[in-house]
Protein backbone atom coordinates (compact mmCIF):
# COMPACT_ATOMS: atom_id res chain seq x y z
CA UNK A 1 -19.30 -27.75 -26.95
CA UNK A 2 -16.03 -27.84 -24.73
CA UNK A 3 -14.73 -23.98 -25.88
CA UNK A 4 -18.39 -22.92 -25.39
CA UNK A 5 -18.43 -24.05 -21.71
CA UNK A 6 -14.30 -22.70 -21.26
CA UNK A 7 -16.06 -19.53 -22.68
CA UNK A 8 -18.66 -19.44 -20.37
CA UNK A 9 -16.59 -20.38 -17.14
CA UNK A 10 -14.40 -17.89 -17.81
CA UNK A 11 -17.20 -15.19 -18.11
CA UNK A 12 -18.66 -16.38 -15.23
CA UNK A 13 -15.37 -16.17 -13.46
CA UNK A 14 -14.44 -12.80 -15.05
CA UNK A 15 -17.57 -11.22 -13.66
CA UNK A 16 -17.28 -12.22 -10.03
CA UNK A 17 -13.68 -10.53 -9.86
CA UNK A 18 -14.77 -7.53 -11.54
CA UNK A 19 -17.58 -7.16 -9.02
CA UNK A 20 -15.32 -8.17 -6.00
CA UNK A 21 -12.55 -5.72 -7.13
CA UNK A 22 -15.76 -3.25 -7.82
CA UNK A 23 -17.16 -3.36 -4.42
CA UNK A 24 -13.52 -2.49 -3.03
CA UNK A 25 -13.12 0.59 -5.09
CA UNK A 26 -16.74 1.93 -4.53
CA UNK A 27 -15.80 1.60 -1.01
CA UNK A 28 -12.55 3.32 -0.86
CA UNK A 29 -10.38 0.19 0.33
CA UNK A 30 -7.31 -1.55 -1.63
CA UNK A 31 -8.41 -3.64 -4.25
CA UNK A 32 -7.66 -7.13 -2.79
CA UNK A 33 -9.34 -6.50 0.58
CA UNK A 34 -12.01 -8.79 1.78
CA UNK A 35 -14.87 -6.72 0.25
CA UNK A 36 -17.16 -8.87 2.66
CA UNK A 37 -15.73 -7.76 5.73
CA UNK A 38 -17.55 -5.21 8.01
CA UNK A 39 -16.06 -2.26 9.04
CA UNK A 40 -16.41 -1.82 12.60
CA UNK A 41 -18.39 1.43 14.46
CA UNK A 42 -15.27 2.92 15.84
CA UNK A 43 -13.37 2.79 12.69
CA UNK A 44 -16.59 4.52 10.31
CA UNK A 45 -16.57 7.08 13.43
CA UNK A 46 -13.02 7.61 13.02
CA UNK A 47 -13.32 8.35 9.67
CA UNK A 48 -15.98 10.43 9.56
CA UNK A 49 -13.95 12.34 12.20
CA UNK A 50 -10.87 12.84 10.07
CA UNK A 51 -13.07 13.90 7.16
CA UNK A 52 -14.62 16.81 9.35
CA UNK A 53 -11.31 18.07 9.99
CA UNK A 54 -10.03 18.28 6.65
CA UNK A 55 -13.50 20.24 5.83
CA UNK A 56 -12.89 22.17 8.71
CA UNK A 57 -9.71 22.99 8.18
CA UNK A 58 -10.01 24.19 4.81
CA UNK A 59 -12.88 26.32 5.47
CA UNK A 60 -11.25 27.86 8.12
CA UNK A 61 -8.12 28.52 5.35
CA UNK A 62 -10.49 30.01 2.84
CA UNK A 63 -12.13 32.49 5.36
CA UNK A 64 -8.33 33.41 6.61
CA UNK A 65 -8.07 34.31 2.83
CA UNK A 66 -11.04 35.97 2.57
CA UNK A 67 -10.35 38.09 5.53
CA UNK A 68 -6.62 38.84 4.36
CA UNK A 69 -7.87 39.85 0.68
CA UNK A 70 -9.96 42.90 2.31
């Protein structure tokens, strides 16, 4: 009975860190971040803003290709 209930704790224990370290990986942070802690509106804007760029940017280098190819 006492290695069933070691067995068990340590399942139980092994689950919550996979799901912590989980949550911080689906979200794109370092692994031991507080996966509970909100991300504030200026930060998600900024963000988003640096990810238009990049998009921007390399759709204006493909077109630049495009243009130099003909």
């Amino acid at each position: 009975m006492k290695q069933f209930s070691i067995i068990l704790i340590s399942l139980v224990t092994g689950i919550f860190i996979g799901m912590v370290l989980g949550v911080n990986i689906g979200r794109e942070r370092p692994l031991f971040s507080n996966p509970f802690a909100e991300e504030s509106l200026a930060d998600r804007v900024k963000d988003l803003g640096n990810e238009t760029l990049e998009q921007s940017g390399k759709a204006l280098e493909k077109t630049g290709r495009a243009l130099q190819g003909k």
